[in-house]
Protein backbone atom coordinates (compact mmCIF):
# COMPACT_ATOMS: atom_id res chain seq x y z
CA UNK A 1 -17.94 -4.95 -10.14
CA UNK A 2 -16.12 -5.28 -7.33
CA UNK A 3 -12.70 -2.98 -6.28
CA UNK A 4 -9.54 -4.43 -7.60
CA UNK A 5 -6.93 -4.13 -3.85
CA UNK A 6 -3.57 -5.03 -4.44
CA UNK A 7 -1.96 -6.10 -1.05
CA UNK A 8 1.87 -6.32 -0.97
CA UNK A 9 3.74 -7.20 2.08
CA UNK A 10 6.21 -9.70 2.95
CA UNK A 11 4.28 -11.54 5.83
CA UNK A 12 2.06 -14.45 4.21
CA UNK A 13 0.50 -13.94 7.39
CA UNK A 14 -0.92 -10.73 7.56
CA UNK A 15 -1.53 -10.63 3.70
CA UNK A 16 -3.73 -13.93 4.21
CA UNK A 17 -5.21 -12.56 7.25
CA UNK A 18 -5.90 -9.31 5.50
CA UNK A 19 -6.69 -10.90 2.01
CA UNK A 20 -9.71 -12.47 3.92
CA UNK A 21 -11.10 -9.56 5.57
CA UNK A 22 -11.01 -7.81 2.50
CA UNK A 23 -12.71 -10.62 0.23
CA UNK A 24 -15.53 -11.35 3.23
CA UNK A 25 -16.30 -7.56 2.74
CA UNK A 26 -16.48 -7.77 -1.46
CA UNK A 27 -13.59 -6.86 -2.43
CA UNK A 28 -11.06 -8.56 -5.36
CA UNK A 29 -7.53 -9.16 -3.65
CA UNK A 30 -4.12 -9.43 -5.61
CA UNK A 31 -1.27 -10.40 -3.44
CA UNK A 32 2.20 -10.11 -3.55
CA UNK A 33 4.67 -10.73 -1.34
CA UNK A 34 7.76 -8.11 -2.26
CA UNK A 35 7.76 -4.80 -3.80
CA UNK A 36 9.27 -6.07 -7.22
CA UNK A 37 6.59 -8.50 -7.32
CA UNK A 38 4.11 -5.62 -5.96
CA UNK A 39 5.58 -3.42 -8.95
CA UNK A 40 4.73 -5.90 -11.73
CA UNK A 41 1.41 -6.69 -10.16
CA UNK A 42 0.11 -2.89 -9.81
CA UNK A 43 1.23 -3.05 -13.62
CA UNK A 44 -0.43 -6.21 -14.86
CA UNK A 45 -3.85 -6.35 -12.59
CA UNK A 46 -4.24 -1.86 -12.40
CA UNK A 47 -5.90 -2.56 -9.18
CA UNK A 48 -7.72 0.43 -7.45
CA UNK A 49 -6.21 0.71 -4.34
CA UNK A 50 -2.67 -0.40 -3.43
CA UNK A 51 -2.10 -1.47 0.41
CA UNK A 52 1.66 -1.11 0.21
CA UNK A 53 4.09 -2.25 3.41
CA UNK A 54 6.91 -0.33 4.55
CA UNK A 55 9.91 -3.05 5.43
CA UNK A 56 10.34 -5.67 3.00
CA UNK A 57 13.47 -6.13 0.74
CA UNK A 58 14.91 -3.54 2.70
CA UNK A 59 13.77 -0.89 5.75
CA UNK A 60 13.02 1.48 3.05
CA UNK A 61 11.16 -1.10 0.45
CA UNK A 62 8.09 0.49 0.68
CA UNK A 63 8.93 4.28 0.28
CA UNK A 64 11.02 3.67 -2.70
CA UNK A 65 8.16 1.54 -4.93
CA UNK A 66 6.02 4.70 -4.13
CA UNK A 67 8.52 7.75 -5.26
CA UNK A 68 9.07 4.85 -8.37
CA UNK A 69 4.97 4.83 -8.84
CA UNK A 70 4.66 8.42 -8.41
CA UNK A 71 7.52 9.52 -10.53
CA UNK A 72 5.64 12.19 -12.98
CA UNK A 73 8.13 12.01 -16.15
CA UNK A 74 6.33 10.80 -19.13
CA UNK A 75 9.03 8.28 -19.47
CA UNK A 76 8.15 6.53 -16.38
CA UNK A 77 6.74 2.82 -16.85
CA UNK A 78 4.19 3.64 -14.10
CA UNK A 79 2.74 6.74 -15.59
CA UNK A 80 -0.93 4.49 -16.54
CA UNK A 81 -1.01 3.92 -12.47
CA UNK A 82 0.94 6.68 -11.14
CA UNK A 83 -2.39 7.93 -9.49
CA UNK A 84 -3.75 4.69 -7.60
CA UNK A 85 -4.11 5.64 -4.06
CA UNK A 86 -1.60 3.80 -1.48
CA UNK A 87 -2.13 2.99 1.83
CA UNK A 88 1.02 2.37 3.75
CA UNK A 89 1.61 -0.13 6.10
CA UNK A 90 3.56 0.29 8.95
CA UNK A 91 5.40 -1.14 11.80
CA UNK A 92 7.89 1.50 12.45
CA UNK A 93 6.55 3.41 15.10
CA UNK A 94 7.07 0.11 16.73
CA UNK A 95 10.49 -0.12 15.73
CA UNK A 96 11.70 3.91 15.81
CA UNK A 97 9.31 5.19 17.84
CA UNK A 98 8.39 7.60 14.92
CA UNK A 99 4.98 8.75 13.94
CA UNK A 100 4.04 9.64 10.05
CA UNK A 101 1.22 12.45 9.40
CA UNK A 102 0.02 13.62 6.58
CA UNK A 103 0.29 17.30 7.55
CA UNK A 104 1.71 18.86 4.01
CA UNK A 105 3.90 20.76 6.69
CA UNK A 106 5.14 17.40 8.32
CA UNK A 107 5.29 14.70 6.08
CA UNK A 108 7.98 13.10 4.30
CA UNK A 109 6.51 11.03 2.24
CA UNK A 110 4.34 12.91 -0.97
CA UNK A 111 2.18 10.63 -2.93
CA UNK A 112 1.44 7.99 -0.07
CA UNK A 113 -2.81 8.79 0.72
CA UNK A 114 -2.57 7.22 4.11
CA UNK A 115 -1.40 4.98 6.59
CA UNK A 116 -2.20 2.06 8.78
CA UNK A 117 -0.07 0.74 11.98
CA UNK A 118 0.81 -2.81 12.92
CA UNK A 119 -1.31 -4.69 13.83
CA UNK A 120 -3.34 -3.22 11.74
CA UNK A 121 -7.21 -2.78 13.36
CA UNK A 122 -9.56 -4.45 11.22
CA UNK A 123 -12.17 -1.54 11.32
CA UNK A 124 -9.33 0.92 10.20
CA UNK A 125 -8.76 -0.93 7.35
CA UNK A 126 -12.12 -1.04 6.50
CA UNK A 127 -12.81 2.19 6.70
CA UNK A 128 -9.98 3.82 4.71
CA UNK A 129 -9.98 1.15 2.22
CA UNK A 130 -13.81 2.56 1.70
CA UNK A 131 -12.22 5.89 1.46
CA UNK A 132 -10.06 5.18 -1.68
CA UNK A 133 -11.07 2.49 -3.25
């Protein structure tokens, strides 16, 4: 059976673009196009991997759905997916010059398993979407 990906990002662009990479290499591919809508899909299709973008709704779309998916209270309506890796994407070393790492000692960010820059290399993708998916 092939890996469930669940690709949210507000560019019907890049999600296409993506969407088709990831289907010509046999993987399933849910879409959405805004972290609400990314929210109710990670609930409805428990995909195995979500590919999560930073700036949608706002500048900070993208960290707040993942402190909302990783939130470890029982009471939290993610708890059933609160462990599907994410991949973030991001554009913001374009836009703020800063860099993420996932350094325990330097990151910012707990619960996001990796990251990709825009543009995002095809063989990058492919090769940490193999790693957590």
């Amino acid at each position: 059976m092939a890996k469930k990906i669940l690709l949210v990002d507000d560019d019907t662009d890049l999600v296409a673009s993506l969407g088709q990479v990831l289907r010509g290499n046999g993987y399933t591919v849910v879409e959405a196009y805004s972290g609400a809508e990314g929210l109710k899909k990670l609930l409805a299709e428990r995909p195995d991997l979500m590919i999560l973008d930073v700036m949608m709704e706002t500048d900070t779309a993208g960290f707040e759905i993942t402190y909302q998916i990783r939130d470890t209270r029982d009471s939290s309506r993610y708890a059933e997916v609160r462990t599907v890796p994410i991949i973030m994407l991001t554009a913001i070393n374009q836009v703020t010059n800063s860099r993420f790492s996932l350094n325990e000692k330097e990151s910012f960010l707990p619960g996001v398993n990796d990251f990709l820059t825009k543009p995002v290399k095809i063989e990058d993708l492919l090769e940490k979407v193999k790693r957590y998916a």
